[in-house]
Structure formats: structure tokens, C-alpha cells
Protein backbone atom coordinates (compact mmCIF):
# COMPACT_ATOMS: atom_id res chain seq x y z
CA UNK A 1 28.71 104.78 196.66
CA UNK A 2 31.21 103.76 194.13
CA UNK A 3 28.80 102.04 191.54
CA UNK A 4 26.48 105.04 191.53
CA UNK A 5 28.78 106.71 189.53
CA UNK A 6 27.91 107.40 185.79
CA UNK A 7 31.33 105.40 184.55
CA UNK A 8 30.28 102.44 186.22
CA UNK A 9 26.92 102.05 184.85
CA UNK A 10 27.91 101.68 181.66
CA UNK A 11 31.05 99.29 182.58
CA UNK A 12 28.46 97.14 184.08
CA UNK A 13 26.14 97.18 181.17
CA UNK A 14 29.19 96.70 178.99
CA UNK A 15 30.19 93.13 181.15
CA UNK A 16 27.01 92.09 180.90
CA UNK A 17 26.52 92.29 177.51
CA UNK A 18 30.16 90.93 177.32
CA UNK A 19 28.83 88.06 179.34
CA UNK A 20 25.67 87.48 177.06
CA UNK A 21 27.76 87.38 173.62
CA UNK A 22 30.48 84.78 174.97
CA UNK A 23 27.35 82.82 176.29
CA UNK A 24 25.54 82.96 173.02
CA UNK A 25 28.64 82.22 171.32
CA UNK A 26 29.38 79.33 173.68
CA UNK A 27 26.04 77.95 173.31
CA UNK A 28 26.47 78.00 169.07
CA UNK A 29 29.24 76.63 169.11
CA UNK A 30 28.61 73.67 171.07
CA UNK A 31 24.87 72.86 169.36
CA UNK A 32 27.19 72.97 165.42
CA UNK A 33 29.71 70.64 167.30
CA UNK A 34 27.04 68.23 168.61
CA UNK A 35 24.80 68.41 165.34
CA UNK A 36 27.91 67.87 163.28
CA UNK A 37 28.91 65.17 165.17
CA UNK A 38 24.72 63.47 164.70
CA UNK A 39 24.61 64.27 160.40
CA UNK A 40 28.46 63.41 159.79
CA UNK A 41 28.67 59.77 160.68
CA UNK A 42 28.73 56.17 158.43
CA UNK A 43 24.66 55.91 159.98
CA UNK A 44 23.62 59.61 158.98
CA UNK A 45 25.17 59.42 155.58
CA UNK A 46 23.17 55.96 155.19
CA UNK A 47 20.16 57.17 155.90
CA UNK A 48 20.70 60.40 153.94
CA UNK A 49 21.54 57.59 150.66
CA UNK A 50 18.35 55.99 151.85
CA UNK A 51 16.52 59.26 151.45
CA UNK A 52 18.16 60.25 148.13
CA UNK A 53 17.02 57.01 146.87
CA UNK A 54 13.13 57.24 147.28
CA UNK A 55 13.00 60.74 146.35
CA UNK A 56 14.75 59.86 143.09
CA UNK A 57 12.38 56.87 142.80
CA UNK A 58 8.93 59.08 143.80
CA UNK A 59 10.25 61.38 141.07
CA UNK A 60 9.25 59.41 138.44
CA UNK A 61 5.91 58.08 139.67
CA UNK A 62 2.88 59.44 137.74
CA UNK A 63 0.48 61.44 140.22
CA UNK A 64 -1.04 64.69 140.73
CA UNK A 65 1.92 66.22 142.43
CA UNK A 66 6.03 65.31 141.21
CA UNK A 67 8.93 65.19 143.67
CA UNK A 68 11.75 67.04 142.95
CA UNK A 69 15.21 64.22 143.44
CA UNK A 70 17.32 65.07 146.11
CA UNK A 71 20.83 66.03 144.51
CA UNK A 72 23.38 66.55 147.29
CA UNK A 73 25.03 64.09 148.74
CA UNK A 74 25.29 65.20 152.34
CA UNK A 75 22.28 66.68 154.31
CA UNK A 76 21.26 70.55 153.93
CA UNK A 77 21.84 70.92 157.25
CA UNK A 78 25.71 69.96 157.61
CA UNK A 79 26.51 71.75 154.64
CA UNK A 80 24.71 74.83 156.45
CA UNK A 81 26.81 74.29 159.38
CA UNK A 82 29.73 73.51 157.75
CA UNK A 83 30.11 75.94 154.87
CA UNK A 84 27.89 78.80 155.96
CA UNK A 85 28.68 78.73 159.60
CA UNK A 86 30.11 82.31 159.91
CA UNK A 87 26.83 83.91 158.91
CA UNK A 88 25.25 82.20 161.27
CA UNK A 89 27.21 83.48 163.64
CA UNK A 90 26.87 87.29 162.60
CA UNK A 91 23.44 86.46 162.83
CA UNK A 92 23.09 85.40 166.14
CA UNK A 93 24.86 87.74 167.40
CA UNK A 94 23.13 90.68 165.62
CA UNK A 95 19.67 89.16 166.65
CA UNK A 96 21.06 88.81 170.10
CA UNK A 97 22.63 92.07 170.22
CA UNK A 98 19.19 93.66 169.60
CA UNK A 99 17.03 91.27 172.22
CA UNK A 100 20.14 91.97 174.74
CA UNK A 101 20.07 95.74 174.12
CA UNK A 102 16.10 96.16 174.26
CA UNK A 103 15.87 94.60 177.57
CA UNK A 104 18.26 96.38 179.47
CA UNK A 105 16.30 99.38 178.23
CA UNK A 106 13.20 97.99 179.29
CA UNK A 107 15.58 96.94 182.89
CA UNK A 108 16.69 100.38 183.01
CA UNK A 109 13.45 102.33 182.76
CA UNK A 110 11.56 99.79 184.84
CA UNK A 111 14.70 100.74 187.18
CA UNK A 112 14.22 104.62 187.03
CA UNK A 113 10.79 105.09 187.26
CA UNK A 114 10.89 103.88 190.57
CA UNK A 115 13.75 106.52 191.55
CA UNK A 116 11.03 109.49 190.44
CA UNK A 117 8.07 108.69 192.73
């Protein structure tokens, strides 16, 4: 059989973990697009002011616990995506490398153990 051959088996696993990584990259790349497009608009920004605003304004009320002011003026979250994107990336993919590669070892001895019996 011609996939029964040891050089196959690991071409296979190889595509399919190919496969996986341009998926996972895909899929990252598309969320940062669509939540850059939802916190980088005139309506976001707004809102974000809006926030800055009452933070700044609960800062200086007297009560048992004091707010911190926001100081940026863009949400953490698109300066994440925007300035620390690459690590998110090696991230992902070092996360995903590990989840990929632990279950084709569970696959493959779930696979073998019923070639012994």
C-alpha cells in the first residue's frame, strides 16, 4: 500500500499540521482585521473619549476606593492589535503548535494500540 510506508506518515502529519497553522493563521488574521475595523472608527473613538472622560471625573471623587484616569487615547485593545500584533502571532502559533502536536500523539497511539491486539 503506498501510504503504509514510513515516508508517508510523516508527509501526512507534516500537511496536516501545514493545514492547521495556515488555518490558525487565517483565522487571526481575519478576527485583528474585523476588530480593527469595530475600535478604529469616528463612533469607537467617541465612546473611548466618553470613557476617558468619567474615569478622569470618578478620579477625583472622594470614596473608599480611587479610580485611576484613563491616559491613552485609543483603546488597549487596538493598540494591542496594532503595535504588538507579531507576538501575538508567535503566540498562537506556539500554543497551537503544542495542542496540534499533542493530539496527533494522542491520534496516533489511539491508532496503534488497535494494530497490537
Amino acid at each position: 500500500m503506498l501510504f503504509s510506508r514510513p515516508g508517508w506518515n510523516h508527509l501526512l502529519w507534516l500537511a496536516a499540521y501545514l493545514v492547521f497553522t495556515a488555518a490558525l493563521l487565517a483565522a487571526l488574521v481575519h478576527l485583528r482585521r474585523s476588530a480593527m475595523a469595530e475600535l478604529d472608527n469616528p463612533r469607537a473613538r467617541l465612546e473611548w473619549q466618553q470613557w476617558q472622560a468619567e474615569t478622569a471625573r470618578q478620579s477625583e471623587a472622594a470614596g473608599p476606593v480611587q479610580r485611576r484616569a484613563v491616559t491613552t487615547d485609543e483603546p488597549p485593545g487596538l493598540i494591542l492589535l496594532r503595535e504588538h500584533f507579531p507576538l501575538i502571532v508567535i503566540t498562537t502559533l506556539l500554543i497551537g503548535s503544542f495542542v496540534f502536536v499533542f493530539l496527533m500523539w494522542l491520534l496516533r497511539g489511539i491508532t496503534r494500540s488497535g494494530q497490537t491486539r
